[in-house]
Every structure is written in structure tokens, then in C-alpha cells.
N, C-alpha and C. Protein backbone atom coordinates (compact mmCIF):
# COMPACT_ATOMS: atom_id res chain seq x y z
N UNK A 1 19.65 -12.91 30.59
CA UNK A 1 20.45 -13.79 29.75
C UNK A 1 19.74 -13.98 28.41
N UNK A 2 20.79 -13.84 27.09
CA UNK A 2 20.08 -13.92 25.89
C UNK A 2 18.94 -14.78 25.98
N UNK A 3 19.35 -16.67 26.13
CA UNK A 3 18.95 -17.63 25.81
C UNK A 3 17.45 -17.87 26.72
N UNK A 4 17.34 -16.81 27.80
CA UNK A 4 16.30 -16.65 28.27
C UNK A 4 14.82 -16.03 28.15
N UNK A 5 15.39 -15.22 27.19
CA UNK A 5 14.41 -14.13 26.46
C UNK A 5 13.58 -14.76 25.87
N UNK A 6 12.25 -14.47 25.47
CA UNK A 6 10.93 -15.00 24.68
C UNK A 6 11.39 -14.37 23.12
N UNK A 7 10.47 -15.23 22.50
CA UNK A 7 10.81 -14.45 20.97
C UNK A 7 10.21 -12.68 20.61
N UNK A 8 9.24 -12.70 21.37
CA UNK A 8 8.27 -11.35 21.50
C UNK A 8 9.79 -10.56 21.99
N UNK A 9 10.41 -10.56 23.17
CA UNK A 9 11.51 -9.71 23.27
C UNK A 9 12.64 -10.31 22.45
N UNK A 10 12.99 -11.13 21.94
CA UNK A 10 14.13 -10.86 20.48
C UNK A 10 13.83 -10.48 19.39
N UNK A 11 12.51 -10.10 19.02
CA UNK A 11 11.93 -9.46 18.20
C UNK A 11 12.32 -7.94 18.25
N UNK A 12 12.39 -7.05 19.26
CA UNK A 12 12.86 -5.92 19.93
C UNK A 12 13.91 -5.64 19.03
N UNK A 13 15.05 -6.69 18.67
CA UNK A 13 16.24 -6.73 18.20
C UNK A 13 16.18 -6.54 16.66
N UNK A 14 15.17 -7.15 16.04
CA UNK A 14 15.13 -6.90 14.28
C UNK A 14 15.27 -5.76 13.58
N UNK A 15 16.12 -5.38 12.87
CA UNK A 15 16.39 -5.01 12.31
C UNK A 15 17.22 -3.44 12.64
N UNK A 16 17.77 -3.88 13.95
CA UNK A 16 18.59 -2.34 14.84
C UNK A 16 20.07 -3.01 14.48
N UNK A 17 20.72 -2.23 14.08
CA UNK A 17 22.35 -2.49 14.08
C UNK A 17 22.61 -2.72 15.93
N UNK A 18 23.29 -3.79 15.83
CA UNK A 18 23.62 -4.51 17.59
C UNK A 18 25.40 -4.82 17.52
N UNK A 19 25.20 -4.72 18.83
CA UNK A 19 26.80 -5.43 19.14
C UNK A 19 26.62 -6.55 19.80
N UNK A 20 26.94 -8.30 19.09
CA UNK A 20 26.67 -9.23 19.62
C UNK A 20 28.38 -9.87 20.87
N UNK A 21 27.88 -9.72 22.10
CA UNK A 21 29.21 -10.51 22.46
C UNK A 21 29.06 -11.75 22.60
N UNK A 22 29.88 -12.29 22.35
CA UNK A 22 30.16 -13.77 22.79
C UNK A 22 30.48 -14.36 23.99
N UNK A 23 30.42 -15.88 24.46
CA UNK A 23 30.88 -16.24 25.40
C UNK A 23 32.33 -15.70 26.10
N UNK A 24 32.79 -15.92 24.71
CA UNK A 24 35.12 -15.80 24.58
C UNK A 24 35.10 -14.32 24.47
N UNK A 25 34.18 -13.59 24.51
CA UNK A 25 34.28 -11.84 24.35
C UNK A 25 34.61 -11.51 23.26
N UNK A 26 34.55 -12.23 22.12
CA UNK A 26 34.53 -11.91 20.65
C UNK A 26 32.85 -11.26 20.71
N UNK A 27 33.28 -9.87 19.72
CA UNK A 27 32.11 -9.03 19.25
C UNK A 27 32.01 -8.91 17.66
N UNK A 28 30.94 -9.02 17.57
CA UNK A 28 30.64 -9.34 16.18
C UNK A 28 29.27 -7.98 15.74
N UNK A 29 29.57 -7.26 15.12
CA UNK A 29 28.27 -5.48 14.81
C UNK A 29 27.85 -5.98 13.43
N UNK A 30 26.15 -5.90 13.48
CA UNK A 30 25.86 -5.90 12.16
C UNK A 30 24.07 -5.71 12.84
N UNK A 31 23.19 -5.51 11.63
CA UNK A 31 21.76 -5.10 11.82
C UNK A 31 21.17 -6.87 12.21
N UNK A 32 20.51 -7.00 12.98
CA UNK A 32 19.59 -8.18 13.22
C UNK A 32 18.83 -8.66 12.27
N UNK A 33 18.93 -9.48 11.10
CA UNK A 33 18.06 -9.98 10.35
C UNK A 33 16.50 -10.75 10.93
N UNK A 34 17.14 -11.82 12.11
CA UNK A 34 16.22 -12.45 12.49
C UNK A 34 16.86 -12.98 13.90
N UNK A 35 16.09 -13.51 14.56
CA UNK A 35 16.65 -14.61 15.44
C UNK A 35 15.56 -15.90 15.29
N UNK A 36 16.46 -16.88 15.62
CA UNK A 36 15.82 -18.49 15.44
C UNK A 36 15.03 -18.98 16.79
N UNK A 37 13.79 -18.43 16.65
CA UNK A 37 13.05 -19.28 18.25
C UNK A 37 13.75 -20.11 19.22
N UNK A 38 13.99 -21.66 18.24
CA UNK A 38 14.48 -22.55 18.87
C UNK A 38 15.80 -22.78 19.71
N UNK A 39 16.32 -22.33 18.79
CA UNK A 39 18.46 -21.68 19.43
C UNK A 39 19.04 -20.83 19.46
N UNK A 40 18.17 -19.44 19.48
CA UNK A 40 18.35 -18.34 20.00
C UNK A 40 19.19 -17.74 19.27
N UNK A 41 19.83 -18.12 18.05
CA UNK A 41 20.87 -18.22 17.08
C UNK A 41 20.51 -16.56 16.65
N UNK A 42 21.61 -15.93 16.51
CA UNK A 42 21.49 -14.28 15.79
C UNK A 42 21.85 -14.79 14.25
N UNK A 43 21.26 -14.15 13.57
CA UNK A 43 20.90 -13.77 12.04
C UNK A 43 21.66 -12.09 11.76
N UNK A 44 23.16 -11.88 11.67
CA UNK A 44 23.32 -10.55 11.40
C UNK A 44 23.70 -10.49 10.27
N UNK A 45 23.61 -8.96 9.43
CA UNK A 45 23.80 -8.75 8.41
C UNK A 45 24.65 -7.52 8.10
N UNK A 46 25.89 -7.48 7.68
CA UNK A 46 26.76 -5.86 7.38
C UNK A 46 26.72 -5.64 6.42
N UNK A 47 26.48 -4.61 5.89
CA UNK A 47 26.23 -4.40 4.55
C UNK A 47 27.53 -3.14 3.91
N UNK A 48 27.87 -3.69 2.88
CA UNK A 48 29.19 -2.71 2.51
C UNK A 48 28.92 -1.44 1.54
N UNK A 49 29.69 -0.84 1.14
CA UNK A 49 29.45 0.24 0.07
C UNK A 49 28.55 0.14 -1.07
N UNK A 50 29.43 -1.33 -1.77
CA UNK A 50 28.68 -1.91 -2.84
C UNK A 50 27.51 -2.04 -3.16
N UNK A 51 26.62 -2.36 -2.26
CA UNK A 51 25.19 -2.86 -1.81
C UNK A 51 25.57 -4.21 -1.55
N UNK A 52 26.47 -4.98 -1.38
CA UNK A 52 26.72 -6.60 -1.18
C UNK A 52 26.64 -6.91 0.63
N UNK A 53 26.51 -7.47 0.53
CA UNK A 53 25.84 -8.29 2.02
C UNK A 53 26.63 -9.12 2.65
N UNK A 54 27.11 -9.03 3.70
CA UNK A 54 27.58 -10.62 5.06
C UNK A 54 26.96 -11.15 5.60
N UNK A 55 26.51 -11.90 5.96
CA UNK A 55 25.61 -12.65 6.45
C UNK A 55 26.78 -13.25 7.36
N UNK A 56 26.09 -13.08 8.96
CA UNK A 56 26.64 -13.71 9.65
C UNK A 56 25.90 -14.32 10.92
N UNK A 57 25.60 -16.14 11.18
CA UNK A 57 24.84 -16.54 12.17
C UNK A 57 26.08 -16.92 13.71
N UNK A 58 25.63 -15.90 14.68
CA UNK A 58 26.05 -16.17 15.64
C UNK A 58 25.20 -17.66 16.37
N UNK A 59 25.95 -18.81 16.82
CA UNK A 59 25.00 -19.40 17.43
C UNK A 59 24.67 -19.32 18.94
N UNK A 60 23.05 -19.39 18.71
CA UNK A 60 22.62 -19.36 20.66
C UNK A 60 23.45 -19.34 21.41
N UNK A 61 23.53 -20.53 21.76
CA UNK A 61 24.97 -21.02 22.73
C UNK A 61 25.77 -20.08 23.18
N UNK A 62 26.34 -19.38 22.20
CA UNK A 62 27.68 -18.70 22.55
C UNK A 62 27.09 -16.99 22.85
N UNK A 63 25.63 -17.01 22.54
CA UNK A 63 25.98 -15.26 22.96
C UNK A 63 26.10 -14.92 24.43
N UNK A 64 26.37 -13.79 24.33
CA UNK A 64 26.37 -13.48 26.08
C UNK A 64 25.18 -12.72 26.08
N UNK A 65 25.66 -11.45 25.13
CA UNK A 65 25.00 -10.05 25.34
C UNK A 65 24.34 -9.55 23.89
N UNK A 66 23.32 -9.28 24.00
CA UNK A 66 23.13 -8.45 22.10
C UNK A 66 22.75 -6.71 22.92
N UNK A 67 23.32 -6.15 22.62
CA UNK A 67 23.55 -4.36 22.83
C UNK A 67 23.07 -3.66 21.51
N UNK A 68 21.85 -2.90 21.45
CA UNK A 68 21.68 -2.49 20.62
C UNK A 68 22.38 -1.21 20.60
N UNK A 69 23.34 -0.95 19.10
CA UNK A 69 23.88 0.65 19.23
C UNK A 69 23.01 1.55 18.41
N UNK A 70 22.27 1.49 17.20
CA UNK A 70 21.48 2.38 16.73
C UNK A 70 20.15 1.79 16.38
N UNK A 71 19.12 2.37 16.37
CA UNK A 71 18.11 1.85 15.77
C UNK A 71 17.43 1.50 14.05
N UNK A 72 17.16 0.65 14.22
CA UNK A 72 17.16 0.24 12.60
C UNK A 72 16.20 1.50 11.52
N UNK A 73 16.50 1.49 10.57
CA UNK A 73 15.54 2.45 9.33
C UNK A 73 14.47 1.29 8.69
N UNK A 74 13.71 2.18 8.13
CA UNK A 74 13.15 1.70 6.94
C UNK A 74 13.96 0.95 5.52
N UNK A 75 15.18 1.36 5.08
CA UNK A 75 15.83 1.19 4.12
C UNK A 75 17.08 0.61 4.29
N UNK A 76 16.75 0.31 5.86
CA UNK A 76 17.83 -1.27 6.42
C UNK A 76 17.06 -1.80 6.14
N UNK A 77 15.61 -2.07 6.35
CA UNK A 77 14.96 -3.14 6.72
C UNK A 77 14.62 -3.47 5.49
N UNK A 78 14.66 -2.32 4.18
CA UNK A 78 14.19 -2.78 2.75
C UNK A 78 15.45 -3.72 2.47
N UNK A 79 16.44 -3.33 2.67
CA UNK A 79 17.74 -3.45 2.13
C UNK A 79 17.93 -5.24 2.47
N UNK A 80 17.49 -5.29 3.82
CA UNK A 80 17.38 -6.73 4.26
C UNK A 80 16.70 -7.69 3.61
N UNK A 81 15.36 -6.89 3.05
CA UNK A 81 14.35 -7.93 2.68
C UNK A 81 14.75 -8.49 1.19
N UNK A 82 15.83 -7.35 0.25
CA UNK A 82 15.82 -7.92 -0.60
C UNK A 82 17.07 -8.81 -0.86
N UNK A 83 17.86 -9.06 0.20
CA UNK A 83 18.58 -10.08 0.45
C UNK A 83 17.79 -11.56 0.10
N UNK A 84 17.07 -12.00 1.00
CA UNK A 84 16.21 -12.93 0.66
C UNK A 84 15.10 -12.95 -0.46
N UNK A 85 14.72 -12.24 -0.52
CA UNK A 85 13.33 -12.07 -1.57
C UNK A 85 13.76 -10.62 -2.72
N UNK A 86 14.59 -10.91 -3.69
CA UNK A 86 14.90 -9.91 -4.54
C UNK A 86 13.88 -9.30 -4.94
N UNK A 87 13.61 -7.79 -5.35
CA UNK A 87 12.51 -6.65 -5.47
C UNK A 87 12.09 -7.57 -7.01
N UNK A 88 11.03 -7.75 -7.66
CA UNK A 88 11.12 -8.48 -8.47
C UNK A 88 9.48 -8.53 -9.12
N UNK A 89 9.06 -6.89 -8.19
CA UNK A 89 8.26 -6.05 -8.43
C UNK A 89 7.74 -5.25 -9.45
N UNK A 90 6.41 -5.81 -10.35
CA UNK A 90 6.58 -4.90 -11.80
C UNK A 90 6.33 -3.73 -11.73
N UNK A 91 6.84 -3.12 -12.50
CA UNK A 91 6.90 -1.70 -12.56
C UNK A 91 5.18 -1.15 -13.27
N UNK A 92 4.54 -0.86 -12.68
CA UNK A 92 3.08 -0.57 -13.19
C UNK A 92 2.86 0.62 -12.99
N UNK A 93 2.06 1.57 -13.49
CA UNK A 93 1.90 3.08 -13.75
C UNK A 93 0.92 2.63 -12.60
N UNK A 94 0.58 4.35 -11.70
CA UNK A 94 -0.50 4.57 -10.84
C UNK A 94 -2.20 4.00 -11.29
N UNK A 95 -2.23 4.69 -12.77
CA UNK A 95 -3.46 3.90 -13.16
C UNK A 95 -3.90 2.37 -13.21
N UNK A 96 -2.87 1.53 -13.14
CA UNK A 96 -3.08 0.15 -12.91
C UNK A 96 -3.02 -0.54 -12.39
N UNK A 97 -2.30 0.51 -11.15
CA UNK A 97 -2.37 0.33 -9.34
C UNK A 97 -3.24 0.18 -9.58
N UNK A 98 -4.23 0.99 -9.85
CA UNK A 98 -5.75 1.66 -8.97
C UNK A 98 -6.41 0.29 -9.64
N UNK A 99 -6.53 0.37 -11.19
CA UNK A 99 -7.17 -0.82 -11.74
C UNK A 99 -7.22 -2.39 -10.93
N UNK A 100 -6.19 -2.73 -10.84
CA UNK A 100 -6.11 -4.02 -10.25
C UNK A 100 -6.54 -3.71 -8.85
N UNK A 101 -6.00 -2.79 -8.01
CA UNK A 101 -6.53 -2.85 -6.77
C UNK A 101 -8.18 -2.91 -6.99
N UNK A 102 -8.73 -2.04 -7.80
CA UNK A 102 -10.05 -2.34 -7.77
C UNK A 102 -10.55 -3.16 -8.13
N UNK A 103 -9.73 -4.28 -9.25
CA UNK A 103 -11.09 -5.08 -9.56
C UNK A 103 -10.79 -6.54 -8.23
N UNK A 104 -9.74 -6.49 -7.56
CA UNK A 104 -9.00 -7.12 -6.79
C UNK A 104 -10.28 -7.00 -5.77
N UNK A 105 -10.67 -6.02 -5.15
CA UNK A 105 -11.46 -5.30 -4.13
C UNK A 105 -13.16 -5.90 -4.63
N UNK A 106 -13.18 -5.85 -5.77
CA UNK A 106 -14.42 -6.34 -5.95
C UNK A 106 -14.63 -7.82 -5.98
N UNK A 107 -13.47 -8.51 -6.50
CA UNK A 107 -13.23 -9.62 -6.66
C UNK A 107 -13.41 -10.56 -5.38
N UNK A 108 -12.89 -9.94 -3.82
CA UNK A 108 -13.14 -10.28 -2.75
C UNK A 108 -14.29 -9.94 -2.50
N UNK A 109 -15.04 -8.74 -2.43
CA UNK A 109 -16.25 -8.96 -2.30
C UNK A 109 -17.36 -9.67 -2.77
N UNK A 110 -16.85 -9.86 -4.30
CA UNK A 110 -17.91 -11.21 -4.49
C UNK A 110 -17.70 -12.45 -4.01
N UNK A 111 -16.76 -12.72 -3.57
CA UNK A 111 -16.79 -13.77 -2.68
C UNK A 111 -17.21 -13.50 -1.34
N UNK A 112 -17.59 -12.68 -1.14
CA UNK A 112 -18.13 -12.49 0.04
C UNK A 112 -16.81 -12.34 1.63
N UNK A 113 -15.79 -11.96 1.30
CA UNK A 113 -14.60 -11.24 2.11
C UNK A 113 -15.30 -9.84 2.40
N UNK A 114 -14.90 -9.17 3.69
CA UNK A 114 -15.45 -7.60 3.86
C UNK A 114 -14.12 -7.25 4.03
N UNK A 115 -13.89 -6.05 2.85
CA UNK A 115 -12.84 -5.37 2.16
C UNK A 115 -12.65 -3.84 2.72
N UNK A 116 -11.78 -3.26 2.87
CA UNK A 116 -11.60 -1.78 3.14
C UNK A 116 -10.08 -1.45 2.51
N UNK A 117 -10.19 -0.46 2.08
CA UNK A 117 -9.25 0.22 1.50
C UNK A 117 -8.50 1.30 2.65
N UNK A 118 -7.08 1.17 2.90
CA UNK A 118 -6.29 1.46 3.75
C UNK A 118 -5.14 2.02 2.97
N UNK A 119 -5.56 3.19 2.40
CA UNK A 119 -4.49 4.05 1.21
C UNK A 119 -4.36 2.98 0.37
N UNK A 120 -3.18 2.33 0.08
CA UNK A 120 -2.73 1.79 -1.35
C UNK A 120 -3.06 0.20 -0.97
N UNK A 121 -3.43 0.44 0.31
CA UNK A 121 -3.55 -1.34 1.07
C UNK A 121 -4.85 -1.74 0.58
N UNK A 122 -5.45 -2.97 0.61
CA UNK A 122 -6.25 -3.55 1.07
C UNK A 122 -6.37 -3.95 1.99
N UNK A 123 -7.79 -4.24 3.08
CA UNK A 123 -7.70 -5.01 4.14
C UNK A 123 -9.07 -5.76 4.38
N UNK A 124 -8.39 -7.54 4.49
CA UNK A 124 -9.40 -7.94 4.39
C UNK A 124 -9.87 -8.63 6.04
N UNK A 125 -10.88 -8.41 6.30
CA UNK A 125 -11.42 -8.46 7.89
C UNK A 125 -10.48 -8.02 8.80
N UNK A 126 -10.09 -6.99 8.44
CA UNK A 126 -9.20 -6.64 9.51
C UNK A 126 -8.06 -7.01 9.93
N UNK A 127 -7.93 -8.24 9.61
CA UNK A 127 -6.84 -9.10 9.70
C UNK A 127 -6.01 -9.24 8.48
N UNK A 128 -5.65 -8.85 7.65
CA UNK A 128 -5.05 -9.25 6.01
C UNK A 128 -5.09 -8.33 5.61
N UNK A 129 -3.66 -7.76 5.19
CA UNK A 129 -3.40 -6.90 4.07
C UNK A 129 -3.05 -7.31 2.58
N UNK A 130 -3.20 -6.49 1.99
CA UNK A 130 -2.54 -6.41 0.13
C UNK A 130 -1.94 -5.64 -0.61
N UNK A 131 -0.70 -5.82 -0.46
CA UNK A 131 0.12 -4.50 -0.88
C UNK A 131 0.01 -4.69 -2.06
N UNK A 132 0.16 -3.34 -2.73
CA UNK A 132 0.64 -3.49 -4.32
C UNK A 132 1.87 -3.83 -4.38
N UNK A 133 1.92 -5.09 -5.77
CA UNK A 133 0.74 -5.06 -6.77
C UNK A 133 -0.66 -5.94 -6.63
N UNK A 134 -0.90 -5.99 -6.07
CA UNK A 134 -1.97 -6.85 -5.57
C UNK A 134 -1.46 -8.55 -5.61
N UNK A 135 -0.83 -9.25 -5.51
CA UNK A 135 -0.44 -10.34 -6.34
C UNK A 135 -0.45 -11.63 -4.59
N UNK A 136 -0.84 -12.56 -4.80
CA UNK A 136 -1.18 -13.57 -3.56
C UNK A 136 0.37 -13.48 -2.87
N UNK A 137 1.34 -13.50 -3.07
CA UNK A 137 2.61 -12.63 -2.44
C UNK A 137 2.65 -11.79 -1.69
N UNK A 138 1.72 -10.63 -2.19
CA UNK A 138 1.91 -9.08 -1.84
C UNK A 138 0.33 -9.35 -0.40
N UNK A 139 0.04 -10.51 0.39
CA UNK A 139 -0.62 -10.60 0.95
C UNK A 139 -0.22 -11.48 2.63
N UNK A 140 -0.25 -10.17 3.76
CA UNK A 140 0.70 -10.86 5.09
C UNK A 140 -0.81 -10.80 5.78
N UNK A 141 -0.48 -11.69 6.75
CA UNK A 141 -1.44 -12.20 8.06
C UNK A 141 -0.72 -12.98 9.03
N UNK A 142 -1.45 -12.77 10.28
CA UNK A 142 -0.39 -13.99 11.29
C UNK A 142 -1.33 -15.37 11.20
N UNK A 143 -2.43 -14.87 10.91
CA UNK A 143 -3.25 -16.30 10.63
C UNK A 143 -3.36 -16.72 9.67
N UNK A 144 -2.68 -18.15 9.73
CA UNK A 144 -1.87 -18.91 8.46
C UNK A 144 -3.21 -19.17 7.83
N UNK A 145 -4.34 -19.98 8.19
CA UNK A 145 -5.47 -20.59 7.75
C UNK A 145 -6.58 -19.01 6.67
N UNK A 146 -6.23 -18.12 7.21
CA UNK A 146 -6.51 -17.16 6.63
C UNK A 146 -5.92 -16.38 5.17
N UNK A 147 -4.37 -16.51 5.66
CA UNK A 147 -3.30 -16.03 4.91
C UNK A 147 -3.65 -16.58 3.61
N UNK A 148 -3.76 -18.78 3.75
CA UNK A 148 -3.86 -19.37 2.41
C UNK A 148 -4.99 -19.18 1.76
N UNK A 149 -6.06 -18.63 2.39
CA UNK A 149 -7.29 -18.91 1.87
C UNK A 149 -7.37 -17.69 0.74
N UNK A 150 -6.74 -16.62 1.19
CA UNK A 150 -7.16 -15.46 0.68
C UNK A 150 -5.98 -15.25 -0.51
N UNK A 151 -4.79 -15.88 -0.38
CA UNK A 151 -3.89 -16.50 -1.43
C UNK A 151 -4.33 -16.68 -2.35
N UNK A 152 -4.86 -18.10 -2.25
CA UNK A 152 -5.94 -19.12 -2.95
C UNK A 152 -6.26 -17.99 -3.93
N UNK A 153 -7.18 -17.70 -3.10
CA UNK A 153 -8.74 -16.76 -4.01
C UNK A 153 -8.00 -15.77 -4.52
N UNK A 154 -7.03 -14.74 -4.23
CA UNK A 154 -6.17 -13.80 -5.07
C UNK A 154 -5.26 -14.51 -6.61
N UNK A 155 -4.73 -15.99 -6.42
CA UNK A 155 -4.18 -16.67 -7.33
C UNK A 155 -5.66 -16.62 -8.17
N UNK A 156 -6.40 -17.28 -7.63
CA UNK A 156 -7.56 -17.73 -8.62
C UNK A 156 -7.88 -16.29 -9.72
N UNK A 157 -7.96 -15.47 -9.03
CA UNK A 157 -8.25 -14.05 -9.44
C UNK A 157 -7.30 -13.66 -10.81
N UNK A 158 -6.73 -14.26 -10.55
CA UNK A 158 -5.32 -14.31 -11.77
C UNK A 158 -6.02 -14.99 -13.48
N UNK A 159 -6.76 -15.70 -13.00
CA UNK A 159 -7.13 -16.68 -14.04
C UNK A 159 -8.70 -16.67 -14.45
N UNK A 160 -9.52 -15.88 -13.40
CA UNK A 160 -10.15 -15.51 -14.00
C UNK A 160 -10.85 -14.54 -14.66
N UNK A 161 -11.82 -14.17 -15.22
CA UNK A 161 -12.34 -13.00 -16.21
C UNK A 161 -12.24 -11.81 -15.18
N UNK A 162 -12.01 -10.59 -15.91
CA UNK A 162 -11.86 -9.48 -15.41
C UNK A 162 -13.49 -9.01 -15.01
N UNK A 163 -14.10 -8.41 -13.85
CA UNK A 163 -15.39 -7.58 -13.66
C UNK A 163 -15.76 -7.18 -14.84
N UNK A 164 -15.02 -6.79 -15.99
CA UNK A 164 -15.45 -5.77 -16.95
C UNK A 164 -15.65 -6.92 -17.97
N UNK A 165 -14.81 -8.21 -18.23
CA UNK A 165 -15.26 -9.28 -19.30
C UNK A 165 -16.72 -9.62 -19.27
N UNK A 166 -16.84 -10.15 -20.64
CA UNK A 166 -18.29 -10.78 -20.70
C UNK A 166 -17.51 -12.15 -20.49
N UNK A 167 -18.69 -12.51 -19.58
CA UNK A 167 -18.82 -14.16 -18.70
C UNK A 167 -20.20 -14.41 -19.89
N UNK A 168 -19.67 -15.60 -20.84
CA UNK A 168 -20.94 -16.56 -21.74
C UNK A 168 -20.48 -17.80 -21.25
């Protein structure tokens, strides 16, 4: 039964196009955005020609069944994200990837973070990534106390002198 499932198995469901039934046998097809821990509530999303979006919340209560019919892409799942969080991403040449990632990389190490480079990622203790553009945003963890800290110190990084400035 849906409402029985843990979130670890409705997680299974993100981002696969599903067929949700209902109590009344109304079916409702669209990709899984999310589901809500607490009320088991489906988060679906159909997306039309246009690039424009439906958003539709089935609530807990009423599902019966979620049937997955195809498995989700990469470019559902982009397509999803910029529903909520529009791409809003600067456009920076490879060379200033590299720049910021590096002085970013040093920047944690002088604070004393242990840093590794994971292709275009950063990773800090293993636990924390940094996507480009490097920016306290572009930084996921499941450990929140971690997540802010390294925020923090990436914002701060914003404001202060570059490795290459003279510090008087």
C-alpha cells in the first residue's frame, strides 16, 4: 500500500514518468517530481511541447497505486529542476571554470577543509560537493551542519581577496 511505503522506497519513484491511480480509479500520468514524507502526497509534473509545465499534487489519501511506466532521463530531471530553481547559471568560459575552481580549492584548504578534485567537482571530506560555478548554491550534502558551514566559508570567499591579491 502506497501510504505504507518509507520515503527511501518513494524515492524509487523520482523522477520516472508513473501512472498514479486513485482511490475512485481516476488515473492521473506524469514524471514524479517529489513525494511529501508526511502525506505521502505525489508531486507530478507533464510537460507539453512548449517547454511549459502542469504541476499536479495527488493527495496521500487518495492514492491506491503509483505504476511506474518508463524510467526517468537526465533531461526530465533537468527539465524538473528548472521548474523550481530557473538555470540562472553564468555563462563562464572553461578558463574561469578552472580559475575559480582553483582558487575556490585553495581557499578551502586554507581553512583547513581536505579538498579533492572529482573532474569539474569539488569534494570536500568526502561528504560535499561543488559544482560549477563554484558559488555556496552550487554546494549539496545530506549533512545540514556541514552543508552551512561550507556555504558560509564559500559566501565568505566571495568577499574576500583573491590568492593572487596583495593582502596589506
Amino acid at each position: 500500500k502506497w501510504r505504507d511505503m518509507n520515503p527511501l522506497e518513494w524515492r524509487e519513484f523520482i523522477h520516472h514518468e508513473v501512472c498514479v491511480t486513485a482511490c475512485d480509479e481516476q488515473r492521473f500520468e506524469g514524471s514524479v517530481f517529489t513525494v511529501d514524507p508526511v502525506s505521502a502526497s505525489v508531486v507530478l509534473v507533464t510537460f507539453q511541447e512548449t517547454d511549459r509545465a502542469s504541476v499536479r499534487v495527488i493527495l496521500g489519501h487518495a492514492v491506491k497505486e503509483v505504476r511506474i511506466l518508463r524510467s526517468g532521463s537526465e533531461e526530465t530531471e533537468r527539465r524538473m529542476k528548472r521548474l523550481i530553481v530557473p538555470d540562472t547559471t553564468p555563462s563562464l568560459c572553461p578558463e574561469e571554470l578552472q580559475s575559480r575552481r582553483e582558487n575556490l580549492r585553495l581557499w578551502l584548504e586554507r581553512n583547513r577543509f581536505p579538498v579533492t578534485e572529482d573532474g569539474q567537482d569539488l569534494r570536500v571530506a568526502s561528504v560535499l560537493t561543488i559544482s560549477a560555478p563554484y558559488r555556496p548554491e552550487d554546494c549539496s550534502c545530506t549533512n545540514e551542519i556541514i552543508l552551512a558551514r561550507v556555504q558560509s566559508l564559500v559566501q565568505n570567499k566571495q568577499y574576500a581577496p583573491t590568492i593572487t591579491d596583495d593582502i596589506t
